[in-house]
Each structure stands twice: as structure tokens, then as C-alpha cells.
PDB file of N, CA and C in Angstrom:
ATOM      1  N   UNK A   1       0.836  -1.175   0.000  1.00  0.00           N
ATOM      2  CA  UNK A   1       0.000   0.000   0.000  1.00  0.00           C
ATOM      3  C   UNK A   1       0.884   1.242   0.000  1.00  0.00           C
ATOM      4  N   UNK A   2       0.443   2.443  -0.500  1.00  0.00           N
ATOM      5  CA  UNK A   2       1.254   3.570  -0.661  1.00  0.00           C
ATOM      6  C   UNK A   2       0.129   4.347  -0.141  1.00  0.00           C
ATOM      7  N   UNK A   3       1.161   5.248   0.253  1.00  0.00           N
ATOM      8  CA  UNK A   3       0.187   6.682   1.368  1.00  0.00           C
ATOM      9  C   UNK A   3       0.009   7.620   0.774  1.00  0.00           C
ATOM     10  N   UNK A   4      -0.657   8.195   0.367  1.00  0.00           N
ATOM     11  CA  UNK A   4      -0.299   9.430  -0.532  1.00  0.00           C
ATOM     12  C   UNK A   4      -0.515  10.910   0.191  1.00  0.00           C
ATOM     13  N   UNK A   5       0.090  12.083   0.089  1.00  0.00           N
ATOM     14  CA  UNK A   5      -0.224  13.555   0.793  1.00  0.00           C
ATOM     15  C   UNK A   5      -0.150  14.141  -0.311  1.00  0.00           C
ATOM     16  N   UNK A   6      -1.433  15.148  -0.222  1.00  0.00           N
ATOM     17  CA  UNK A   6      -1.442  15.980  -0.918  1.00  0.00           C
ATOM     18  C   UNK A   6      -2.119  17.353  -0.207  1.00  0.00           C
ATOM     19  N   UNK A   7      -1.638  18.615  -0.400  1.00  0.00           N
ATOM     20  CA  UNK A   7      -2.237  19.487  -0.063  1.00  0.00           C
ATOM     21  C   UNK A   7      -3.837  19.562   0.087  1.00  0.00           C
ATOM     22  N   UNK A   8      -4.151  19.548  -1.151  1.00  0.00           N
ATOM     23  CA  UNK A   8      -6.132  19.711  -0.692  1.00  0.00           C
ATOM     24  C   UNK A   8      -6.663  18.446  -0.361  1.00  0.00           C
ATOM     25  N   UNK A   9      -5.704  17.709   0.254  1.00  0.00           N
ATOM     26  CA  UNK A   9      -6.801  16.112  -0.002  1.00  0.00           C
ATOM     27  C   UNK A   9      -5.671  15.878   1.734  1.00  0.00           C
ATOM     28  N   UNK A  10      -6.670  14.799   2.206  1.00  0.00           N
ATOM     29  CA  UNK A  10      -6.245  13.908   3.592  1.00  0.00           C
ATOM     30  C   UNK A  10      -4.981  12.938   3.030  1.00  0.00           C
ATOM     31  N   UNK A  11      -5.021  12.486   3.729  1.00  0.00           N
ATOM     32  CA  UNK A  11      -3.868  10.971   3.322  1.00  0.00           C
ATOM     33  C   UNK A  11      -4.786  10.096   3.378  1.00  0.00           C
ATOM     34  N   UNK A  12      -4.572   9.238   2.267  1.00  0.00           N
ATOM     35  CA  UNK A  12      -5.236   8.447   1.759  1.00  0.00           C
ATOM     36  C   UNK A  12      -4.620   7.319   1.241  1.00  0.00           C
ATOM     37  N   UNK A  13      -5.249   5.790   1.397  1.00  0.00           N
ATOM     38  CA  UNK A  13      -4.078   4.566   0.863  1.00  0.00           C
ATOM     39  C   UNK A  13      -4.666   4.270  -0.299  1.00  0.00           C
ATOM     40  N   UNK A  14      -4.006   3.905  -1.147  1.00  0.00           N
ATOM     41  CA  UNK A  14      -3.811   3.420  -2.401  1.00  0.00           C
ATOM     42  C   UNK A  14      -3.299   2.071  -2.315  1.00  0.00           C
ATOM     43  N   UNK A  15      -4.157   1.188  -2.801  1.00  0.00           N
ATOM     44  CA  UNK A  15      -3.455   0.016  -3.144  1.00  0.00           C
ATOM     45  C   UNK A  15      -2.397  -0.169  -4.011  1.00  0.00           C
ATOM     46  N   UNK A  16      -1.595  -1.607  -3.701  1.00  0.00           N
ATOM     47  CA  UNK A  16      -0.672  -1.585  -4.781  1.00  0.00           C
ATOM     48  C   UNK A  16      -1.244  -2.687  -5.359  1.00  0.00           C
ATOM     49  N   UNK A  17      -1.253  -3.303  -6.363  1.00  0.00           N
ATOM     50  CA  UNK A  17      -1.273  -4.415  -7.578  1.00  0.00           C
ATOM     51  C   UNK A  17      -0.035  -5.467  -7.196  1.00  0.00           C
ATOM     52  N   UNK A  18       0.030  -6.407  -6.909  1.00  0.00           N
ATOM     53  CA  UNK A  18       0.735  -7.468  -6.504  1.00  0.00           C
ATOM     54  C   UNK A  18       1.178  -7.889  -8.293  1.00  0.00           C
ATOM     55  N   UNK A  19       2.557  -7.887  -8.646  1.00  0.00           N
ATOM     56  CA  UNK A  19       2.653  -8.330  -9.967  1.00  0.00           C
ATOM     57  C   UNK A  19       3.550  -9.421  -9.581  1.00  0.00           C
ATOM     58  N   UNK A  20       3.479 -10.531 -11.116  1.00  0.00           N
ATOM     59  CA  UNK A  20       3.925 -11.906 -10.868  1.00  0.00           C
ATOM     60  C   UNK A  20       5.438 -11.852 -11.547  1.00  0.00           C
ATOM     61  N   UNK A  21       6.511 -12.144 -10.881  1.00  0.00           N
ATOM     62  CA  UNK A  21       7.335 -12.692 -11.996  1.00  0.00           C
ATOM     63  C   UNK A  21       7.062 -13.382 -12.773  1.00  0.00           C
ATOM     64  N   UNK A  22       7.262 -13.641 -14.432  1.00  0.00           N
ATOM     65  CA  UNK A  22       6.939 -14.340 -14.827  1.00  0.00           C
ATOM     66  C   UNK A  22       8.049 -16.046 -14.973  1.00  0.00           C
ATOM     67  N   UNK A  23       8.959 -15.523 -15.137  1.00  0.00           N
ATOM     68  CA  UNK A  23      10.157 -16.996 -14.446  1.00  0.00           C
ATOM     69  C   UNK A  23       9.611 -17.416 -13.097  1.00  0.00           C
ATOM     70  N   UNK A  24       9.887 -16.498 -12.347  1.00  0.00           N
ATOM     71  CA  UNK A  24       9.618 -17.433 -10.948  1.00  0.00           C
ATOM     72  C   UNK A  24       8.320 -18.102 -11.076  1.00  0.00           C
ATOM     73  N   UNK A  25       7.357 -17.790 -11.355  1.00  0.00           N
ATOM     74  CA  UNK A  25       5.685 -18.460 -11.470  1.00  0.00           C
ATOM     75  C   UNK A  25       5.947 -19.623 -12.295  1.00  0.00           C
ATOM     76  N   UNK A  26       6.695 -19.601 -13.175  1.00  0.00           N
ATOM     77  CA  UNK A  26       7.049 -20.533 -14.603  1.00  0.00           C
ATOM     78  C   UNK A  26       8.091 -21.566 -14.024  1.00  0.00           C
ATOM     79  N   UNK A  27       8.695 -21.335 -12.875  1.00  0.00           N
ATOM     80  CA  UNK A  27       9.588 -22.171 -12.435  1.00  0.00           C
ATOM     81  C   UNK A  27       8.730 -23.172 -11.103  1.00  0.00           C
ATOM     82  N   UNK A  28       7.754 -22.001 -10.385  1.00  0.00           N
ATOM     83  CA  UNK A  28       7.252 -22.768  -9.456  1.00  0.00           C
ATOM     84  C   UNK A  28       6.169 -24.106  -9.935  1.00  0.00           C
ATOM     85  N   UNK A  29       5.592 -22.866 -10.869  1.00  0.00           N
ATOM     86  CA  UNK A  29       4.438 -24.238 -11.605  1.00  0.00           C
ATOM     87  C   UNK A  29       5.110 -25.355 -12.371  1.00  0.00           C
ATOM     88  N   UNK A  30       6.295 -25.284 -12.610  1.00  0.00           N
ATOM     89  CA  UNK A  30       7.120 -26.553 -12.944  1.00  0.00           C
ATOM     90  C   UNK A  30       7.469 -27.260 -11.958  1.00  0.00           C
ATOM     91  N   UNK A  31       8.102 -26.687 -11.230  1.00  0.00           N
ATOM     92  CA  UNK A  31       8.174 -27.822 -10.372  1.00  0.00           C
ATOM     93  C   UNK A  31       7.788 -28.876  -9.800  1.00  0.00           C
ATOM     94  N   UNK A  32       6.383 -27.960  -9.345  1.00  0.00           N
ATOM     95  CA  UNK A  32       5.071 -28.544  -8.592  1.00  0.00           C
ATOM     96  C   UNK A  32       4.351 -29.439  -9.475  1.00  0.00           C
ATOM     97  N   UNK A  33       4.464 -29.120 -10.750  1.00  0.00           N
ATOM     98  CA  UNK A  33       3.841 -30.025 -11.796  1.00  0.00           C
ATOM     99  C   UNK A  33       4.610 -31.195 -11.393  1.00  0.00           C
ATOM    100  N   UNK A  34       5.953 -30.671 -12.081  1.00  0.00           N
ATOM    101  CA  UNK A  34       6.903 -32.448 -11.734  1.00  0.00           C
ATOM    102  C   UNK A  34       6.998 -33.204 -10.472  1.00  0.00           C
ATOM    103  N   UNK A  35       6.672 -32.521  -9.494  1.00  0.00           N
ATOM    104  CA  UNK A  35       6.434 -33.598  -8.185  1.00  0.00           C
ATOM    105  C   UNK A  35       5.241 -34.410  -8.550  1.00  0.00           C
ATOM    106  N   UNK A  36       4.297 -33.866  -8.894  1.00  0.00           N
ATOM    107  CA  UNK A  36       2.954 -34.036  -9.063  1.00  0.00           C
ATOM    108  C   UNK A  36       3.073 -35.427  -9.965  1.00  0.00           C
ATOM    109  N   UNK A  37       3.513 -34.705 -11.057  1.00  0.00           N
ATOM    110  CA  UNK A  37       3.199 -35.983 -12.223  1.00  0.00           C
ATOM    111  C   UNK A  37       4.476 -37.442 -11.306  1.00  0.00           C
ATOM    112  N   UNK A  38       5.275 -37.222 -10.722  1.00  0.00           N
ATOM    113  CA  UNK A  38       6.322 -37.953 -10.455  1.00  0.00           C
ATOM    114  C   UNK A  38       5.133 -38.829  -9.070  1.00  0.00           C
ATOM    115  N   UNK A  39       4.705 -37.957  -8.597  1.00  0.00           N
ATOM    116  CA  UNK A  39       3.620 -38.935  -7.292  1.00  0.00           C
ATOM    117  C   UNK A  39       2.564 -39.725  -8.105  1.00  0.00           C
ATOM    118  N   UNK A  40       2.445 -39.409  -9.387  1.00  0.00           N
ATOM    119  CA  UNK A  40       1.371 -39.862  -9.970  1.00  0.00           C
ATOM    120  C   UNK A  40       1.563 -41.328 -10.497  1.00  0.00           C
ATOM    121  N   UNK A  41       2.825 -40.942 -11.275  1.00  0.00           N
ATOM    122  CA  UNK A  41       3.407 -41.831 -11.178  1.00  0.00           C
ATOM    123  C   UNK A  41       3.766 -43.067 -10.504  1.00  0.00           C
ATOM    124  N   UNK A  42       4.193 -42.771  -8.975  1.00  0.00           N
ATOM    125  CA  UNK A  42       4.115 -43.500  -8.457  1.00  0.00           C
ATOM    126  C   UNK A  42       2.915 -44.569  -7.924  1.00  0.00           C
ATOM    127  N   UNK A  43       2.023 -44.040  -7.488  1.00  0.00           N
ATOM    128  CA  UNK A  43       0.404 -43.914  -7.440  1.00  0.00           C
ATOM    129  C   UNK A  43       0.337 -45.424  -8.543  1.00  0.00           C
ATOM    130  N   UNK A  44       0.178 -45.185  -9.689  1.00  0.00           N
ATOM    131  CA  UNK A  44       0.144 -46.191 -10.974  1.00  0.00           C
ATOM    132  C   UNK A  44       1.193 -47.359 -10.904  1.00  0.00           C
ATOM    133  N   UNK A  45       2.110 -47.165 -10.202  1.00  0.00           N
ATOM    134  CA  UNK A  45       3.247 -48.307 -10.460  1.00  0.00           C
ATOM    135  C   UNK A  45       2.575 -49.125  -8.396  1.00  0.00           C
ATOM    136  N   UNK A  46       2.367 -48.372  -7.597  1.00  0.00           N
ATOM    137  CA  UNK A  46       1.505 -49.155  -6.642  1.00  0.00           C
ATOM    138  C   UNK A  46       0.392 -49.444  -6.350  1.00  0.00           C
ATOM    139  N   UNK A  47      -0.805 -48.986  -7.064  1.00  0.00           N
ATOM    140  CA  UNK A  47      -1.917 -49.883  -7.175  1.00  0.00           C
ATOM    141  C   UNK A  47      -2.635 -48.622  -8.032  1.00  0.00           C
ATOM    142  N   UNK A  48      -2.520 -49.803  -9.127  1.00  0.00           N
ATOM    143  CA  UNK A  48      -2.747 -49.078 -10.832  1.00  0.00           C
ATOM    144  C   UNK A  48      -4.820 -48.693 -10.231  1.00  0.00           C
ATOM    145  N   UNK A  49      -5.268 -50.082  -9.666  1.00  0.00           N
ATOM    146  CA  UNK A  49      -7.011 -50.050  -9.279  1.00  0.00           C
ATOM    147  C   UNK A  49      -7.270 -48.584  -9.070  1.00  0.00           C
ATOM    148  N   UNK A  50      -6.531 -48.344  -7.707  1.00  0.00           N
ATOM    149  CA  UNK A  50      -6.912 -46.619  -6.860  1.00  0.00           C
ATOM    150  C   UNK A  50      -6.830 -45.971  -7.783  1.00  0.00           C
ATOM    151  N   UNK A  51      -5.611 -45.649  -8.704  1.00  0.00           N
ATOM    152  CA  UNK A  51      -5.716 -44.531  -9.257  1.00  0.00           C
ATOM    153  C   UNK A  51      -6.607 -44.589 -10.303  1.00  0.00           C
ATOM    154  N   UNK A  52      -6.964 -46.126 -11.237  1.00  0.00           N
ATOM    155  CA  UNK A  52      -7.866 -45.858 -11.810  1.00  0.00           C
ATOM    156  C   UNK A  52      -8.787 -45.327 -11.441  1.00  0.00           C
ATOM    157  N   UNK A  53      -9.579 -45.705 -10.549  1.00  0.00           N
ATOM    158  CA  UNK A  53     -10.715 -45.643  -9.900  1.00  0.00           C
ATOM    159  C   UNK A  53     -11.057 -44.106  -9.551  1.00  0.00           C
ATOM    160  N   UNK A  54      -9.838 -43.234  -9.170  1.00  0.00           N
ATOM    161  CA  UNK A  54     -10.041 -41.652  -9.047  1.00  0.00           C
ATOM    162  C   UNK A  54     -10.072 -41.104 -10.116  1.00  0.00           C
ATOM    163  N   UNK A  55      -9.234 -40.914 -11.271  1.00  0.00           N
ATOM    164  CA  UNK A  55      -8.815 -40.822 -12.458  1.00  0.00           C
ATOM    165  C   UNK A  55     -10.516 -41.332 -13.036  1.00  0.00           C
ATOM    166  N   UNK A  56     -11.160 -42.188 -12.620  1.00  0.00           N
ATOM    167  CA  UNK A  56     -12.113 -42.382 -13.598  1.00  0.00           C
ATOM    168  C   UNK A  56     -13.698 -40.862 -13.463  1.00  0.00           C
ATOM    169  N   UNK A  57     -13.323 -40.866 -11.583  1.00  0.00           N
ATOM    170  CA  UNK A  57     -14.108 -39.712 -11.044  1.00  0.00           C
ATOM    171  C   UNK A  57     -13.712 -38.138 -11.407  1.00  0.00           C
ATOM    172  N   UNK A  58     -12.246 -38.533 -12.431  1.00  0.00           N
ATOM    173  CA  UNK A  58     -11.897 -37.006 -13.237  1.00  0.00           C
ATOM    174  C   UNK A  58     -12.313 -36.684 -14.639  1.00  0.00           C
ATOM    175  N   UNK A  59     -12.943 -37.750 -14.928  1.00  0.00           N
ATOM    176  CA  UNK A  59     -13.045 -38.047 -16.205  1.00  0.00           C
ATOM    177  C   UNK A  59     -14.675 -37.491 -16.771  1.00  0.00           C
ATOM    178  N   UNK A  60     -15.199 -36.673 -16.095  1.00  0.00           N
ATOM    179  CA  UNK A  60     -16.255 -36.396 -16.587  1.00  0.00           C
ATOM    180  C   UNK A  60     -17.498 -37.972 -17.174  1.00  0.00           C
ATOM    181  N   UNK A  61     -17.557 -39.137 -16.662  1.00  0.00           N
ATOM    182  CA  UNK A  61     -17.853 -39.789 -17.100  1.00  0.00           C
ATOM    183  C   UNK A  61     -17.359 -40.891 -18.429  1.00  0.00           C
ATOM    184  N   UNK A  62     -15.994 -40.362 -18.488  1.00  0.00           N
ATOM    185  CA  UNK A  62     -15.321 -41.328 -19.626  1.00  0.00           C
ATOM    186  C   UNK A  62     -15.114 -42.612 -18.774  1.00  0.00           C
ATOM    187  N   UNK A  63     -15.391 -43.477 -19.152  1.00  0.00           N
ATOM    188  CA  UNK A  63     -14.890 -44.995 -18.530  1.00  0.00           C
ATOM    189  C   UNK A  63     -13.389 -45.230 -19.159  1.00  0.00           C
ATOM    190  N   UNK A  64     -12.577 -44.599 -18.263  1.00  0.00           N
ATOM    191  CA  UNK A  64     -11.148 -44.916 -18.533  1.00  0.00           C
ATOM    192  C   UNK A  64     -10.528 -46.143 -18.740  1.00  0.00           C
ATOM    193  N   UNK A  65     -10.909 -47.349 -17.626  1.00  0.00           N
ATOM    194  CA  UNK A  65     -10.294 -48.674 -17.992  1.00  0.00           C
ATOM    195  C   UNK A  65     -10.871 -49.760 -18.688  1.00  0.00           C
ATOM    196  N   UNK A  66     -11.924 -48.613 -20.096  1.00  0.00           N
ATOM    197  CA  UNK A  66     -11.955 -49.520 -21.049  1.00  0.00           C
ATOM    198  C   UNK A  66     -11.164 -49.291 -21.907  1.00  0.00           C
ATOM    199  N   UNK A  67      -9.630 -48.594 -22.073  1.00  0.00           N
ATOM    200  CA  UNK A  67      -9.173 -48.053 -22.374  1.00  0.00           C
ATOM    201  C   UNK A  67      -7.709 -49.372 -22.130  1.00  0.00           C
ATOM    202  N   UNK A  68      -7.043 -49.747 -23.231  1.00  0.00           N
ATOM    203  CA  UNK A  68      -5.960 -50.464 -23.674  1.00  0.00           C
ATOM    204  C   UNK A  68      -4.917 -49.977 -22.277  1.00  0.00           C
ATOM    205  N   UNK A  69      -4.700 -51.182 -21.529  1.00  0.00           N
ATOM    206  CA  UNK A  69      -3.526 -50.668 -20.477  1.00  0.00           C
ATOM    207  C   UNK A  69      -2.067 -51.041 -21.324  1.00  0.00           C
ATOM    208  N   UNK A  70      -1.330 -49.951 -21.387  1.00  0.00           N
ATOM    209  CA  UNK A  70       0.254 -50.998 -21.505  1.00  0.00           C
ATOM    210  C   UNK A  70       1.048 -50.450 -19.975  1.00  0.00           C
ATOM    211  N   UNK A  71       2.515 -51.416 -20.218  1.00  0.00           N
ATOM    212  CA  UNK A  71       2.839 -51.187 -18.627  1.00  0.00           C
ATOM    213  C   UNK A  71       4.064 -49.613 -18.649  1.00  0.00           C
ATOM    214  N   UNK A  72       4.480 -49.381 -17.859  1.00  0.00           N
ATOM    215  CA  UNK A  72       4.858 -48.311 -17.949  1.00  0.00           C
ATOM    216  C   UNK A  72       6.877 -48.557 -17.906  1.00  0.00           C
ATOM    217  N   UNK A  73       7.077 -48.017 -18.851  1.00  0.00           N
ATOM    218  CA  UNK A  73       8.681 -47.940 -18.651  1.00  0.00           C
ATOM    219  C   UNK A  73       9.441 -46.483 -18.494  1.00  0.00           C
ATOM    220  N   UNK A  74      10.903 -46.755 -18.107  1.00  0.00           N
ATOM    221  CA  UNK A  74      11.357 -45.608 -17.831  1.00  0.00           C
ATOM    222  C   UNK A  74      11.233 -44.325 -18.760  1.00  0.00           C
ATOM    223  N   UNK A  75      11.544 -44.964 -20.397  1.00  0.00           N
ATOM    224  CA  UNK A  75      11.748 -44.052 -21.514  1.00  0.00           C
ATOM    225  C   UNK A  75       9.915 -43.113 -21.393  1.00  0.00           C
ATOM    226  N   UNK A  76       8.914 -43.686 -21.489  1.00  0.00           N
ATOM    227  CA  UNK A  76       7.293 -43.042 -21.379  1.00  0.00           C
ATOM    228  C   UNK A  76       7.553 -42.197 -20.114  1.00  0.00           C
ATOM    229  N   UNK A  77       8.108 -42.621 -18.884  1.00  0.00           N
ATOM    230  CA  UNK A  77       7.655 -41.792 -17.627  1.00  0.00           C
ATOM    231  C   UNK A  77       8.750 -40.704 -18.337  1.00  0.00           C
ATOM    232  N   UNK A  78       9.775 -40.858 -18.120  1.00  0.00           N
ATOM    233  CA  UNK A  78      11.132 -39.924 -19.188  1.00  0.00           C
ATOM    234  C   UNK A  78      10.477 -38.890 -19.615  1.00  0.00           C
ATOM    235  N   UNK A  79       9.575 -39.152 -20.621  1.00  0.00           N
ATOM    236  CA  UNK A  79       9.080 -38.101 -21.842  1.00  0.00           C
ATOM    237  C   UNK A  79       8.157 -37.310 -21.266  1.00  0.00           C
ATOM    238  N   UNK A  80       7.202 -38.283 -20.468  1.00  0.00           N
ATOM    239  CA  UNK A  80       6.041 -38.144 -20.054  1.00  0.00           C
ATOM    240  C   UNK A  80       6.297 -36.633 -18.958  1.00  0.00           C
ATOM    241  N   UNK A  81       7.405 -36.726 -18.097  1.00  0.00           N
ATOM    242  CA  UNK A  81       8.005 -35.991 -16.723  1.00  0.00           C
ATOM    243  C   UNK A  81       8.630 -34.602 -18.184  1.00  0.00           C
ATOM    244  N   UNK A  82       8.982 -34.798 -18.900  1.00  0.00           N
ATOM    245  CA  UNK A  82      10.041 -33.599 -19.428  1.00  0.00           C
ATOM    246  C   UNK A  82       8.361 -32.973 -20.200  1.00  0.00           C
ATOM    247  N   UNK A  83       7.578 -33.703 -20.944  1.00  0.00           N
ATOM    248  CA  UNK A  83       6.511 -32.725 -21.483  1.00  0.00           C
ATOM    249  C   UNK A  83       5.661 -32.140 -20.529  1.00  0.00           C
ATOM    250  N   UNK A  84       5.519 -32.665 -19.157  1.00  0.00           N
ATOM    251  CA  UNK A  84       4.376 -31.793 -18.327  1.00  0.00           C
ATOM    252  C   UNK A  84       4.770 -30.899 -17.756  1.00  0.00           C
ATOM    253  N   UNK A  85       6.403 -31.029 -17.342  1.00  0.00           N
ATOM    254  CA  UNK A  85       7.134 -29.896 -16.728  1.00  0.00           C
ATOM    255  C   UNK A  85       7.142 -28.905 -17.898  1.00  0.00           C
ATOM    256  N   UNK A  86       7.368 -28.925 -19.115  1.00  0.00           N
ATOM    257  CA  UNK A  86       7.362 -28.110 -19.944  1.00  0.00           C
ATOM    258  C   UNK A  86       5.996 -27.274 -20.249  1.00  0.00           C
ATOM    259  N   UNK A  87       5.082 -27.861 -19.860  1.00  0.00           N
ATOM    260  CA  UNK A  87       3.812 -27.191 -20.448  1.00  0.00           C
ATOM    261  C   UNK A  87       3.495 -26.470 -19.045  1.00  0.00           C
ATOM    262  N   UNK A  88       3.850 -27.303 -18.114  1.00  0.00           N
ATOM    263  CA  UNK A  88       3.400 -26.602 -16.885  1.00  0.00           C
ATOM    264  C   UNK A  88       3.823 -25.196 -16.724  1.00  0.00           C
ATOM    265  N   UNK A  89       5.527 -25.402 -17.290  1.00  0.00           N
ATOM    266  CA  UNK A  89       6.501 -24.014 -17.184  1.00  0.00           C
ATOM    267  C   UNK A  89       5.963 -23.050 -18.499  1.00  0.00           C
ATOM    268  N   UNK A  90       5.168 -23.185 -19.584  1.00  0.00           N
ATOM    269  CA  UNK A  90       4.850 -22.382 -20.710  1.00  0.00           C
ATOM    270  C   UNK A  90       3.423 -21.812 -19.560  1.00  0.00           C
ATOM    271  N   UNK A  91       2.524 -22.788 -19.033  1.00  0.00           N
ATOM    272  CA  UNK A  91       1.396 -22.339 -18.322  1.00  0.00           C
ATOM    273  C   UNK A  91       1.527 -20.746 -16.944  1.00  0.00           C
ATOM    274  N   UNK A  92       2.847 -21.194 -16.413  1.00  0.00           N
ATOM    275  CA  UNK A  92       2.910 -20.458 -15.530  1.00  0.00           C
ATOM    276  C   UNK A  92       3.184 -19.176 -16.449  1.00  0.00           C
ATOM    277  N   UNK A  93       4.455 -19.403 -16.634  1.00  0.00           N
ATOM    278  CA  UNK A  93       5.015 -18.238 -17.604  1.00  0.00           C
ATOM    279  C   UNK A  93       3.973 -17.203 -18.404  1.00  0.00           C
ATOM    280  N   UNK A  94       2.688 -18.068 -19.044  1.00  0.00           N
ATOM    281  CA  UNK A  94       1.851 -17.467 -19.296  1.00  0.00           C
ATOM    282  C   UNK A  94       0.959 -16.745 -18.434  1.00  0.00           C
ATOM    283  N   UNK A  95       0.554 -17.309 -17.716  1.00  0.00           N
ATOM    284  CA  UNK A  95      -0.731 -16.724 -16.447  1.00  0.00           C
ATOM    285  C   UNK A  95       0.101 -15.736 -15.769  1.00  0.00           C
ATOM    286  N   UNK A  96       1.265 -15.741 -15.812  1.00  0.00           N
ATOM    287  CA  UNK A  96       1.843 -14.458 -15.025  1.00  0.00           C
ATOM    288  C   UNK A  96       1.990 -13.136 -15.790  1.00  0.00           C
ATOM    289  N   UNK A  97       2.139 -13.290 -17.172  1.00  0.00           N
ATOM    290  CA  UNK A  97       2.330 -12.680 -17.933  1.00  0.00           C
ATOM    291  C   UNK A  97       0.594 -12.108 -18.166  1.00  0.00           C
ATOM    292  N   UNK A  98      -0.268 -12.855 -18.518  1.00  0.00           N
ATOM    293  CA  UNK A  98      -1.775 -12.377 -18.244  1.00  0.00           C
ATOM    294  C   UNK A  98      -2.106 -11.412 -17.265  1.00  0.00           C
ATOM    295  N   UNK A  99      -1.982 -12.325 -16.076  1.00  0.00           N
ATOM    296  CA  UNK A  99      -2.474 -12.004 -14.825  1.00  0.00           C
ATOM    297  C   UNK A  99      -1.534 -10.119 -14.310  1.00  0.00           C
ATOM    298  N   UNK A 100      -0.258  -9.772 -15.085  1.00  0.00           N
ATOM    299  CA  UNK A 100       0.066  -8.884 -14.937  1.00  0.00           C
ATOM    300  C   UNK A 100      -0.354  -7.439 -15.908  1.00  0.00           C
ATOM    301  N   UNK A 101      -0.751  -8.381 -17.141  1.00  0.00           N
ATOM    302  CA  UNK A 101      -1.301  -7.519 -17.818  1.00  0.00           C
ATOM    303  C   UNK A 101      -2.890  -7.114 -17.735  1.00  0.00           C
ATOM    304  N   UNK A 102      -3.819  -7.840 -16.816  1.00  0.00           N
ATOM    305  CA  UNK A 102      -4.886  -7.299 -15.902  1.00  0.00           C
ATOM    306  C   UNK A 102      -4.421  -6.563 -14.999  1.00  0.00           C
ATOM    307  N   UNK A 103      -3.623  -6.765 -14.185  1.00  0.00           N
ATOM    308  CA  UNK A 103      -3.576  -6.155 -13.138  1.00  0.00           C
ATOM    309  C   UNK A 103      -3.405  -4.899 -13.127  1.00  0.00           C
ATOM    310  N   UNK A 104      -2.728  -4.674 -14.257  1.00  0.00           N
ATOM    311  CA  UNK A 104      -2.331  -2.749 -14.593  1.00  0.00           C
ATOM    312  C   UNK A 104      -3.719  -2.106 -14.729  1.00  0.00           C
ATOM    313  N   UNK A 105      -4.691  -2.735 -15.283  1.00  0.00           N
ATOM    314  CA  UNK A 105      -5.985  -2.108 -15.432  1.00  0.00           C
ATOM    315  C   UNK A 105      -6.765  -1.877 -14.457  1.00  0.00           C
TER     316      UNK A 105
END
């Protein structure tokens, strides 16, 4: 908050606008993505049922495990961990970049 004085006027606060880095937001939402997808991961490699079973309650009604299982190897989790961190880090990067260009208004 900023105070402002002015001769014909009281003091009065002015808000400030909280702005986002856009790296740091782009770095946090990566991260957090990659823990995420990395627990998820895990989740599937110790009882594939549970997570179906939640995963099916995300699904808007898609019946997921009629859906072809294959098993999971390092090279898929590999790709799988480098594309969500990546989109996660384009997501943040973006919404900060948004969210700062509202905020001026």
C-alpha cells in the first residue's frame, strides 16, 4: 500500500497491484507439476485399481479402464516428466504474464 499527501486532499491509501514474476511463477508451476506428475506416477506403479478408480471420477464420465492398459517404462515416464514440466513451465510463464497484464488495469 502507498500513502499518498497531498495538499487539498487527507492521506489516503492506495493500493498496490501485486505483480507476478513471470520466471519465478514458470519455475514454481514446474516444479510442482513435476512432483505431481512424479507422485502420480508413483500412485500407478503401486496400485494401478486406486488410481484408476479416481482418475475415472476425473473423467467427466469417460470410462477410462476400457481403455488399452500398456505397462509403464522408464523411456514413457522420461518423456512423459520432461513434457508436463514443460507445459506446466509455458502455463505459468503465461498466467503471469496475463495475470500482470490485468492487473495494470
Amino acid at each position: 500500500m502507498k500513502i499518498i499527501t497531498n495538499d487539498k486532499f487527507d492521506i489516503s491509501v492506495v493500493p498496490t497491484v501485486m505483480k507476478h514474476d513471470p520466471n519465478a511463477t514458470a519455475n514454481s508451476l514446474a516444479v510442482v507439476g513435476g512432483a505431481l506428475y512424479l507422485l502420480c506416477a508413483l500412485w500407478t506403479l503401486i496400485s494401478r485399481s486406486s488410481f484408476m478408480g479416481v482418475m475415472n471420477t476425473w473423467a467427466h464420465g469417460v470410462e477410462l479402464s476400457a481403455l488399452p492398459s500398456k505397462p509403464l517404462n522408464f523411456g514413457t515416464l522420461l518423456v512423459g516428466l520432461i513434457t508436463f514440466v514443460l507445459a506446466a513451465w509455458l502455463t505459468g510463464y503465461t498466467f503471469a504474464k496475463v495475470y500482470n497484464y490485468f492487473a495494470k488495469r
